[in-house]
Protein backbone atom coordinates (compact mmCIF):
# COMPACT_ATOMS: atom_id res chain seq x y z
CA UNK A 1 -105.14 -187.92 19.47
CA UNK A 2 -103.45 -190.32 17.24
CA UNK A 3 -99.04 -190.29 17.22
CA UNK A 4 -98.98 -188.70 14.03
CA UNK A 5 -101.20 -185.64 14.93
CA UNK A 6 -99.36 -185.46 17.98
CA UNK A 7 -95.89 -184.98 15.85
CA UNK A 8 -97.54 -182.71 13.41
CA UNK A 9 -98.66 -180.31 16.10
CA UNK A 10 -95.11 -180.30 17.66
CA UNK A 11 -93.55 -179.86 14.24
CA UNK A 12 -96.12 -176.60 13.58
CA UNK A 13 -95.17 -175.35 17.31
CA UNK A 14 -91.19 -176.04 17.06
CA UNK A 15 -91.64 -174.12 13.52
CA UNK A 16 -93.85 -171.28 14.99
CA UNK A 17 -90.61 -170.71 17.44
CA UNK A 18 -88.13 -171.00 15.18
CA UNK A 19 -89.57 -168.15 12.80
CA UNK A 20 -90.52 -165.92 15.57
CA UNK A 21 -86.57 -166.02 16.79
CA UNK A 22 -85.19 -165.41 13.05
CA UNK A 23 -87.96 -162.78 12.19
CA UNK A 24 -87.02 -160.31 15.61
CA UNK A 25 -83.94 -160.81 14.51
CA UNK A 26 -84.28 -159.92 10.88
CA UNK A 27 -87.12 -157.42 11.45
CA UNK A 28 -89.27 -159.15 9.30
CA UNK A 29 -92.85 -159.52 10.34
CA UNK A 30 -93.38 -162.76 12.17
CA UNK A 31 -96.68 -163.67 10.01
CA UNK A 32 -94.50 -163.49 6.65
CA UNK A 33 -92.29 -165.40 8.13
CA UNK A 34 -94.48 -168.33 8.78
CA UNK A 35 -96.95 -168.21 5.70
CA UNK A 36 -92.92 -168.95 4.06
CA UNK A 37 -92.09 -171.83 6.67
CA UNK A 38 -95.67 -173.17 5.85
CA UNK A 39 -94.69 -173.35 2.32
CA UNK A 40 -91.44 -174.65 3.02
CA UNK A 41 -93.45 -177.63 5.20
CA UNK A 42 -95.85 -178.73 2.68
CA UNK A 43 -92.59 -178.94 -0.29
CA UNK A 44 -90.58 -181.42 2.26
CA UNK A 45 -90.74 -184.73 1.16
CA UNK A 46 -93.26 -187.17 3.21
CA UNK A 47 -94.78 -183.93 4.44
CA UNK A 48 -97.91 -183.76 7.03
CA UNK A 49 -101.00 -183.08 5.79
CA UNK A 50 -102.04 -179.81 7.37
CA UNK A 51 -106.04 -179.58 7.22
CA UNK A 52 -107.24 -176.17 6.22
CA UNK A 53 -111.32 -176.11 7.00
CA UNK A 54 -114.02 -173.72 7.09
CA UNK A 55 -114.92 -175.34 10.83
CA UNK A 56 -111.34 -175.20 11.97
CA UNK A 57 -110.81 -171.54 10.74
CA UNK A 58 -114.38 -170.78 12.62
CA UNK A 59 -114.14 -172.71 15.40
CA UNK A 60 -110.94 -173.18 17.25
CA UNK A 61 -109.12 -170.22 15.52
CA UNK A 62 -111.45 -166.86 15.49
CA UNK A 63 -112.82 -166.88 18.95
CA UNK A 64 -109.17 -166.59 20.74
CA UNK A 65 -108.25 -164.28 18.33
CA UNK A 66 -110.77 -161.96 18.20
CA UNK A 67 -111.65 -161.83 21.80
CA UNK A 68 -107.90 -161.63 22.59
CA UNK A 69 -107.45 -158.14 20.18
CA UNK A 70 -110.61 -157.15 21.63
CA UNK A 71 -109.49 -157.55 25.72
CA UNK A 72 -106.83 -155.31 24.34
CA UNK A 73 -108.67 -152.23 23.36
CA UNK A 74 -109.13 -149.37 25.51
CA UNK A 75 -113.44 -148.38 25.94
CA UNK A 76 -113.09 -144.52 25.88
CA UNK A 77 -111.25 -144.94 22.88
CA UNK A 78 -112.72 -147.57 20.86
CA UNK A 79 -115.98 -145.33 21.50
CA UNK A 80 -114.75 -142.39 20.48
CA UNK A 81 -113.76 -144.25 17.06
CA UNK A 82 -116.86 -145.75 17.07
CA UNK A 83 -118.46 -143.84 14.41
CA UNK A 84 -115.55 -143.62 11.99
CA UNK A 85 -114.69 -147.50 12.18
CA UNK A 86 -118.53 -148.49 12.10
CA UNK A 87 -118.90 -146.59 8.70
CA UNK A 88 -115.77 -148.23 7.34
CA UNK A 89 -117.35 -151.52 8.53
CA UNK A 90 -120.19 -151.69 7.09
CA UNK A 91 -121.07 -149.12 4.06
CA UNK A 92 -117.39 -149.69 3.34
CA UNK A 93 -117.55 -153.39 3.20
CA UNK A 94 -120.28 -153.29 0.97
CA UNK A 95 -118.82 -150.16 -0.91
CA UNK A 96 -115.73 -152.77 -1.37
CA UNK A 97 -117.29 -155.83 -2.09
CA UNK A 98 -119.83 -154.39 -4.61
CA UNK A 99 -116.98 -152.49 -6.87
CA UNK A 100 -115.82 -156.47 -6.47
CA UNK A 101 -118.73 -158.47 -7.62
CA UNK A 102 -119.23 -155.75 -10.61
CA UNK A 103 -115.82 -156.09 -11.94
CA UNK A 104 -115.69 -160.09 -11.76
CA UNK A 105 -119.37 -160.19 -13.45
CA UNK A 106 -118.69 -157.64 -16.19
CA UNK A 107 -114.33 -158.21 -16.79
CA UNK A 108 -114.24 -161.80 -15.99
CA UNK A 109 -117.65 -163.30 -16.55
CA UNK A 110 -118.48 -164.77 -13.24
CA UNK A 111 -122.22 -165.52 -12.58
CA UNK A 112 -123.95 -162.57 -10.51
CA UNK A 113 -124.35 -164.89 -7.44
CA UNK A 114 -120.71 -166.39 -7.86
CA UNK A 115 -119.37 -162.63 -8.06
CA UNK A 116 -121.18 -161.28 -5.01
CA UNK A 117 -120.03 -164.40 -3.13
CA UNK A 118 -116.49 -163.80 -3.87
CA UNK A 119 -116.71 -159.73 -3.18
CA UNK A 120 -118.30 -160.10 -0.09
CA UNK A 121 -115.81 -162.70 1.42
CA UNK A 122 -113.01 -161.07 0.08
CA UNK A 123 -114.41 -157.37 0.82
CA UNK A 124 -112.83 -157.62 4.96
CA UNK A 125 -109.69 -156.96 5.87
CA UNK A 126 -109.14 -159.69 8.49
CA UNK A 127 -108.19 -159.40 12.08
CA UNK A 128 -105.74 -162.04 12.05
CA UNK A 129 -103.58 -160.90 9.46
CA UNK A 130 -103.91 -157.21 10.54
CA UNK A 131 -103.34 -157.23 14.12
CA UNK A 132 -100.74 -159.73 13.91
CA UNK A 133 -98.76 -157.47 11.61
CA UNK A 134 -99.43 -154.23 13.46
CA UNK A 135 -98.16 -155.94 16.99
CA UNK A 136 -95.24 -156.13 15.33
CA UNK A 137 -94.73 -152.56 13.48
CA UNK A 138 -95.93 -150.87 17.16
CA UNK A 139 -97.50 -148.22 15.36
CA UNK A 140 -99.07 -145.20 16.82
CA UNK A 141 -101.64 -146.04 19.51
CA UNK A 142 -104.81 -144.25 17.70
CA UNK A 143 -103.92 -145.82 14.22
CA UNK A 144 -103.43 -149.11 15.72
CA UNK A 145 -106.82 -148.81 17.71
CA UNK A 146 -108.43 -147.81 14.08
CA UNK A 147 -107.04 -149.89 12.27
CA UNK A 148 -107.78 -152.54 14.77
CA UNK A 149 -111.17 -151.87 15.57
CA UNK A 150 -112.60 -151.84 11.90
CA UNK A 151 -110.52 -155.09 10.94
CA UNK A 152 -112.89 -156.72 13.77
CA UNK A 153 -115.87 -155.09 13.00
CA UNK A 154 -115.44 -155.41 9.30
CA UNK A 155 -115.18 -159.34 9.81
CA UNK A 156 -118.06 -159.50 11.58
CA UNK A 157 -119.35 -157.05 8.26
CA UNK A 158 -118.70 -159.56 5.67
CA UNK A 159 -119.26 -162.70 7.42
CA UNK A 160 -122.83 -161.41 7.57
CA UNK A 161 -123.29 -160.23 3.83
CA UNK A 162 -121.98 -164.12 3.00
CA UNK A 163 -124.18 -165.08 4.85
CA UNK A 164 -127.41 -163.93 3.42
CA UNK A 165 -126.01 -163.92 -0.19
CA UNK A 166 -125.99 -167.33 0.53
CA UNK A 167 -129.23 -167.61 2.09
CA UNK A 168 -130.35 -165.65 -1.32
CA UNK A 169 -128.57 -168.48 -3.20
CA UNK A 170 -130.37 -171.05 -1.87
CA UNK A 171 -133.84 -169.71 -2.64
CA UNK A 172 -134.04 -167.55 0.51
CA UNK A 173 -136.45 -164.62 0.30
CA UNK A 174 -134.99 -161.83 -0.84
CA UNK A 175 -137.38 -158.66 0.03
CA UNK A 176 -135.74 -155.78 1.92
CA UNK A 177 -137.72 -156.23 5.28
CA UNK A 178 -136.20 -159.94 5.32
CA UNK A 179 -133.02 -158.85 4.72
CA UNK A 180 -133.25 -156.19 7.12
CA UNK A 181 -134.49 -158.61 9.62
CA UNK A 182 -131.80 -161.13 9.21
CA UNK A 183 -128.61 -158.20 9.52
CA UNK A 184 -130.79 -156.83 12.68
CA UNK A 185 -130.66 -160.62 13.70
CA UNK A 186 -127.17 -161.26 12.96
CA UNK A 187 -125.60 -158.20 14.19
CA UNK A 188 -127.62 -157.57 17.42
CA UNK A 189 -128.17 -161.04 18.25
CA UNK A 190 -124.43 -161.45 18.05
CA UNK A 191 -123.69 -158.59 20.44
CA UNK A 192 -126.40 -160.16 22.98
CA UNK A 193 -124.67 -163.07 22.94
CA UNK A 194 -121.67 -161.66 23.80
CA UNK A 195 -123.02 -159.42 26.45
CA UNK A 196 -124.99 -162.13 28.00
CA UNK A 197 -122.23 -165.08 28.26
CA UNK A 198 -119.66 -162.61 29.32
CA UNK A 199 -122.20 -161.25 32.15
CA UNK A 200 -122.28 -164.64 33.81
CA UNK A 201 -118.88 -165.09 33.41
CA UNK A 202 -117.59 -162.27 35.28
CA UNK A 203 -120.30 -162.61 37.85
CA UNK A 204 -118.71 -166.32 38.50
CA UNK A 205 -115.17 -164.77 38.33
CA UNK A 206 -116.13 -162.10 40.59
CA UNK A 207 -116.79 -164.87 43.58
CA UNK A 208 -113.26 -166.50 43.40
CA UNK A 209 -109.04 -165.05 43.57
CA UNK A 210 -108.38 -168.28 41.99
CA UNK A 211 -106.21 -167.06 38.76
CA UNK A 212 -106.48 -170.81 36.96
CA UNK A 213 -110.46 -170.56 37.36
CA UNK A 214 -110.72 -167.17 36.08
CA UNK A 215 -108.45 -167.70 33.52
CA UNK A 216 -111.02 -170.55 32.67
CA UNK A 217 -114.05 -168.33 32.72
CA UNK A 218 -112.54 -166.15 30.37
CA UNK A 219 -111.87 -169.24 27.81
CA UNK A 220 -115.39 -169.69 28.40
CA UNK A 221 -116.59 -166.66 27.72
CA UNK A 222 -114.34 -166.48 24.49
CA UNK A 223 -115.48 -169.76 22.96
CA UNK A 224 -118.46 -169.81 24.37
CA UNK A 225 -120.34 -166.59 23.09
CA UNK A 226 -118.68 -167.50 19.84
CA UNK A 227 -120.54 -170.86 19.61
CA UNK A 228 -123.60 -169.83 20.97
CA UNK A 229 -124.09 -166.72 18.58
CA UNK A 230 -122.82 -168.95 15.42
CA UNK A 231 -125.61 -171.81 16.61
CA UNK A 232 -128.38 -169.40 16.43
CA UNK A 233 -127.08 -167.80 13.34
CA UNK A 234 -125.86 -165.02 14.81
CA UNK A 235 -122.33 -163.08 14.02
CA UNK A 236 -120.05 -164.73 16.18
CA UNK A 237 -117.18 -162.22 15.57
CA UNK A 238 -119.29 -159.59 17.07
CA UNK A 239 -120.07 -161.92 20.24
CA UNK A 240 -116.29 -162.50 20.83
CA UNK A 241 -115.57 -158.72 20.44
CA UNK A 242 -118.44 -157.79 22.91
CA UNK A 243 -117.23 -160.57 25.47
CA UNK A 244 -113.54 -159.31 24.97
CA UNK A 245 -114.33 -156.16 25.37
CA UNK A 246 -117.03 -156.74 28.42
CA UNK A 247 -113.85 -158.23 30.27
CA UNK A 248 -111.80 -156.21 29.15
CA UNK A 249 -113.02 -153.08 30.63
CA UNK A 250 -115.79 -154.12 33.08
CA UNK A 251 -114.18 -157.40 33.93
CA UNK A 252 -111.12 -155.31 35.59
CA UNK A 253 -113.06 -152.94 37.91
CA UNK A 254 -114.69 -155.99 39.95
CA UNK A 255 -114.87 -158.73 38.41
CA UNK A 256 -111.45 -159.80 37.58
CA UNK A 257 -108.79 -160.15 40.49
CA UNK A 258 -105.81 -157.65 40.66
CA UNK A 259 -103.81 -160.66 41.63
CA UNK A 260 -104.72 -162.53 38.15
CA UNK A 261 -104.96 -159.98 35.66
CA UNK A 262 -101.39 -160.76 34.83
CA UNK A 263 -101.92 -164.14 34.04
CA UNK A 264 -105.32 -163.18 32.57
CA UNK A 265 -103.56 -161.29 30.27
CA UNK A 266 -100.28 -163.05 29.99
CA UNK A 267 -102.56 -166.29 28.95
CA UNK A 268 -104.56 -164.56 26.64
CA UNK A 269 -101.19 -163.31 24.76
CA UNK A 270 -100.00 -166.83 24.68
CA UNK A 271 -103.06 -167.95 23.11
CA UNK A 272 -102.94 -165.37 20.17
CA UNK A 273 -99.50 -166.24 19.70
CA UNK A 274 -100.22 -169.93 19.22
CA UNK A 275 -103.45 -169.63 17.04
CA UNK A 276 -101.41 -166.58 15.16
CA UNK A 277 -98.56 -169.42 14.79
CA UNK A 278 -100.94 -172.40 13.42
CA UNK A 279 -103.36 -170.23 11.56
CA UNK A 280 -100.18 -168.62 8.98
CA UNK A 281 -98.10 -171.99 8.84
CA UNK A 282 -101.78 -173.65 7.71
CA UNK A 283 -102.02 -170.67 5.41
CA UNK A 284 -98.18 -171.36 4.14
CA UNK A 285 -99.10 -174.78 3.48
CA UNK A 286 -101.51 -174.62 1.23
CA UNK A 287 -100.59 -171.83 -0.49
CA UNK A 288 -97.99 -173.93 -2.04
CA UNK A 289 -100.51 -176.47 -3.48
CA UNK A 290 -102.76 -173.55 -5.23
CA UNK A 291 -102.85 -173.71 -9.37
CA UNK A 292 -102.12 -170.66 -9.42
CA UNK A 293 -101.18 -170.68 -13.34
CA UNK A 294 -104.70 -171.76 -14.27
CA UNK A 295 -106.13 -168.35 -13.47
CA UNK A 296 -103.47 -166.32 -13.35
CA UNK A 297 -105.26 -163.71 -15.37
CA UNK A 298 -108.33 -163.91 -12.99
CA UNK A 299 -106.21 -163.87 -9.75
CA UNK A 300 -104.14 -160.53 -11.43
CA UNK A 301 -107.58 -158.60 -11.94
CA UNK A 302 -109.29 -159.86 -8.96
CA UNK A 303 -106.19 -158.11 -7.00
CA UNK A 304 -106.60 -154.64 -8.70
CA UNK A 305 -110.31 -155.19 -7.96
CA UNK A 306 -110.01 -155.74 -4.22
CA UNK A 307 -107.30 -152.53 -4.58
CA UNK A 308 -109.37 -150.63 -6.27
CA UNK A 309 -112.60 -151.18 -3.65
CA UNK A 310 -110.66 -150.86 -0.86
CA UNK A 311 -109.29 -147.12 -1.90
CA UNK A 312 -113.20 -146.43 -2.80
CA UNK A 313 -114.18 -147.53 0.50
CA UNK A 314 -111.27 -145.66 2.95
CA UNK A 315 -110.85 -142.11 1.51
CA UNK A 316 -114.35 -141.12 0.40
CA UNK A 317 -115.29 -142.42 3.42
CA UNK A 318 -112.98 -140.82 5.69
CA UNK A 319 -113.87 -137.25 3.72
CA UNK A 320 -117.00 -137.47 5.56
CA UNK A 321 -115.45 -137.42 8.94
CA UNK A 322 -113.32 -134.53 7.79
CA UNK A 323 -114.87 -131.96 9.55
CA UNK A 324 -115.36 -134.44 13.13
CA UNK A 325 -113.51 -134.96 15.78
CA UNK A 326 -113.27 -137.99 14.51
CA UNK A 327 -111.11 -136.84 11.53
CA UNK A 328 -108.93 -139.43 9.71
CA UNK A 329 -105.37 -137.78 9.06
CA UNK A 330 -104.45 -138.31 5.51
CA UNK A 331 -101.12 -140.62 6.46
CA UNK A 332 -103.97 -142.93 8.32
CA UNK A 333 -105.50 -143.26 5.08
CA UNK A 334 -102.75 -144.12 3.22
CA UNK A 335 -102.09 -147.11 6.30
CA UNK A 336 -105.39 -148.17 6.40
CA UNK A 337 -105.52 -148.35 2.56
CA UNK A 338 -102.96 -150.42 2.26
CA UNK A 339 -102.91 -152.15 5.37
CA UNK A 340 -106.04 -153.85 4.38
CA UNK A 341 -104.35 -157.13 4.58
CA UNK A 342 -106.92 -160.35 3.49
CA UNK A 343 -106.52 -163.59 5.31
CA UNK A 344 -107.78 -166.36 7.56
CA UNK A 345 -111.62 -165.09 6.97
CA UNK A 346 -111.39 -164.63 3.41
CA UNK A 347 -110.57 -168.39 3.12
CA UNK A 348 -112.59 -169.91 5.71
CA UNK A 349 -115.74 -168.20 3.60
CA UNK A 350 -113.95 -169.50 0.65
CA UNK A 351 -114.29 -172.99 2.10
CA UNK A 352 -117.69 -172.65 2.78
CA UNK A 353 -118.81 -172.12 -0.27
CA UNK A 354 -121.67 -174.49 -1.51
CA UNK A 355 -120.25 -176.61 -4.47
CA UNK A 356 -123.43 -176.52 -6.26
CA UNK A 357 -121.91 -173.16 -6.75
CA UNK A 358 -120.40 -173.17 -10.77
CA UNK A 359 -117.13 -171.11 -10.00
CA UNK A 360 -116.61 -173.02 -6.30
CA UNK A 361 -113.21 -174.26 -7.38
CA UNK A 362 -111.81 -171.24 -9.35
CA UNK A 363 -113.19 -168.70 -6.40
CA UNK A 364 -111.13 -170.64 -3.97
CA UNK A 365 -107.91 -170.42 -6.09
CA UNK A 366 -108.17 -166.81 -6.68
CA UNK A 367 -109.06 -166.41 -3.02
CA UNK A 368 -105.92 -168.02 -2.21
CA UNK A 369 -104.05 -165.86 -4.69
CA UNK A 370 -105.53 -162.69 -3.33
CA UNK A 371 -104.07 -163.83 0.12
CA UNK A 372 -100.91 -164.55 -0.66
CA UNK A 373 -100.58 -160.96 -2.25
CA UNK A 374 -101.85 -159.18 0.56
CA UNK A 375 -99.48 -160.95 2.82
CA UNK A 376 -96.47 -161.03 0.53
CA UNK A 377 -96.37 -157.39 -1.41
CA UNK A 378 -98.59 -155.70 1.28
CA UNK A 379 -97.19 -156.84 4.65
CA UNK A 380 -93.87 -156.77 3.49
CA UNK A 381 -94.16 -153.18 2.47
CA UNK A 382 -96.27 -152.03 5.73
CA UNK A 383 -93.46 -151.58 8.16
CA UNK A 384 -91.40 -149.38 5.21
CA UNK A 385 -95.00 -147.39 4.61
CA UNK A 386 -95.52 -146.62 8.44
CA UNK A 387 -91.59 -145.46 8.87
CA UNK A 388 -91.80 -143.62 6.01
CA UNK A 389 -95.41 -141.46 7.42
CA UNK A 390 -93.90 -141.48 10.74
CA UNK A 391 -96.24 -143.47 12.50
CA UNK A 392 -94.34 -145.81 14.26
CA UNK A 393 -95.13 -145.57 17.99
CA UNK A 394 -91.53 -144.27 18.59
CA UNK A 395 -92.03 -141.54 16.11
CA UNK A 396 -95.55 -141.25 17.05
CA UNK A 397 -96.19 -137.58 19.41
């Protein structure tokens, strides 16, 4: 790795501290805090140039994350949830991006492809912006399993709508029993994936006490049901979530060594905290370069849009669960309304768009805008919100 790659990483880690010491101490959530010091970077005079890809996002970023959040949930739980956070994953994603796409065709004039694009990447609410910022608020264990469960699941969501909108964009075929086929594909596949690579993963752990080489198992697992999923155009999200979960829960009956689930765990907490660190500051950065005054109108209505889909897709939604035992309480609503922070994923589909695409540019500036005010006006107000309803863990019965 050349010198100045090698200082740019240190700078990004020495940062990363720096703002997790001053935001404990200020009670500020840490991810604000280092979207600003990512902005304050890219302003300095002579400053690095912090690469913000589609690859990098997808790649080196997601699978930690996402498998991390997912060796964190509880089975029974998640489960029991499983109906309630699978319909706000999916019809809610599409509930969300399609009140989207409608209002940027008909209010703003985007091209029907160019719309859809745009409301299905920014339809998610992504896992690394939400569970950083409910670690932080320690919120009340089922509302953080909720809330935590349908951010990952929902990414997985949206990642696959992109995906065939843009297989639809490029001339794909477009009947329902193709498009049927390619979300069974997607969705299953990616759960087989993850099933599969974390399977021989824990049967390999299961033969050694060594905590280093089941730590390294578990990177593999992480990574590697990621990759393979994503290389057979399968949801890779979904693959790291089943392989997190897998080792999660199975991996710690007898796979998984009393001796190193500490350090299984302690590694894995680490690693979030790292990619958490990089992913924001990255974020930071080039939120500060974003002409933001050249669609300032746009960016304003695209906001209200994602607002306004979001609401549609929690509390109708939720009234169908009323009468489960599933039910949402109403203060849950309100959390997971607003607490439907856009980040990381909505830019790395951004990225991806293809720039044969007419709006390309102007999607990824609003994309950026919509970011910055779920992280700014949303995540500042989340920790006053969940005080306020009482749900902080401490508060929590």
């Amino acid at each position: 790795m050349p010198e100045f790659s090698i200082f740019t990483l240190g700078l990004i880690l020495l940062t990363a501290s720096l703002v997790a010491m001053v935001s404990r101490r200020l009670r500020l959530p840490y991810s604000i805090g280092l979207v600003i010091a990512g902005i304050g970077l890219a302003l300095l005079p002579s400053a690095p140039a912090l690469p913000l890809t589609r690859d990098l996002i997808f790649n080196i970023f997601l699978p930690p994350l996402v498998f991390e959040a997912a060796l964190q949930l509880k089975w029974k739980p998640f489960c029991r949830d499983l109906p309630l956070t699978a319909g706000l994953a999916f019809p809610g994603v599409g509930i969300a991006a399609a009140v989207v796409a409608a209002g940027m065709h008909f209010i703003i004039g985007w091209s029907p492809i160019g719309a859809a694009l745009f409301g299905a990447l920014i339809a998610a609410t992504d896992p690394v912006s939400v569970i950083a910022a409910f670690r932080e608020m320690q919120v009340a264990p089922r509302l953080s399993m909720v809330v935590e469960s349908e951010s990952l699941l929902n990414d997985g969501a949206a990642a696959v709508g992109f995906t065939l909108l843009i297989g639809i964009s490029a001339g794909g075929a477009t009947t329902p029993i193709t498009i049927i086929g390619a979300l069974a594909w997607t969705v299953a596949g990616g759960i087989l994936c993850g099933a599969l690579v974390a399977l021989a993963m824990l049967l390999l752990a299961w033969r050694t006490t060594d905590h280093l080489v089941e730590i390294t198992l578990t990177t593999i697992a992480a990574y590697g049901s990621f990759l393979l999923a994503e290389h057979f155009s399968m949801s890779g999200v979904l693959a790291s979530l089943t392989a997190g979960l897998m080792v999660g829960n199975v991996g710690w009956t007898f796979a998984i060594s009393e001796g190193a689930r500490s350090h299984v765990l302690a590694f894995w907490e680490y690693a979030a905290f790292l990619t958490n660190s990089v992913v924001f500051i990255l974020i930071g950065s080039h939120e500060a370069h974003q002409p933001l005054s050249l669609v300032t109108g746009t960016a304003v209505a695209a906001i209200l849009l994602v607002l306004l889909g979001r609401a549609l897709a929690v509390y109708p939604l939720c009234i169908l669960f009323a009468r489960t035992r599933v039910q949402v309480d109403l203060r849950y609503q309100h959390v997971l309304f607003w607490g439907g922070l856009r980040g990381a994923l909505a830019l790395a589909l951004a990225l991806a768009l293809p720039d044969t695409l007419p709006e390309r540019r102007e999607i990824i500036v609003v994309s950026f805008a919509v970011v910055a005010f779920s992280i700014f006006v949303q995540g500042l107000t989340m920790p006053w919100l969940t005080r306020r309803l009482g749900l902080v863990r401490d508060d929590a019965d």
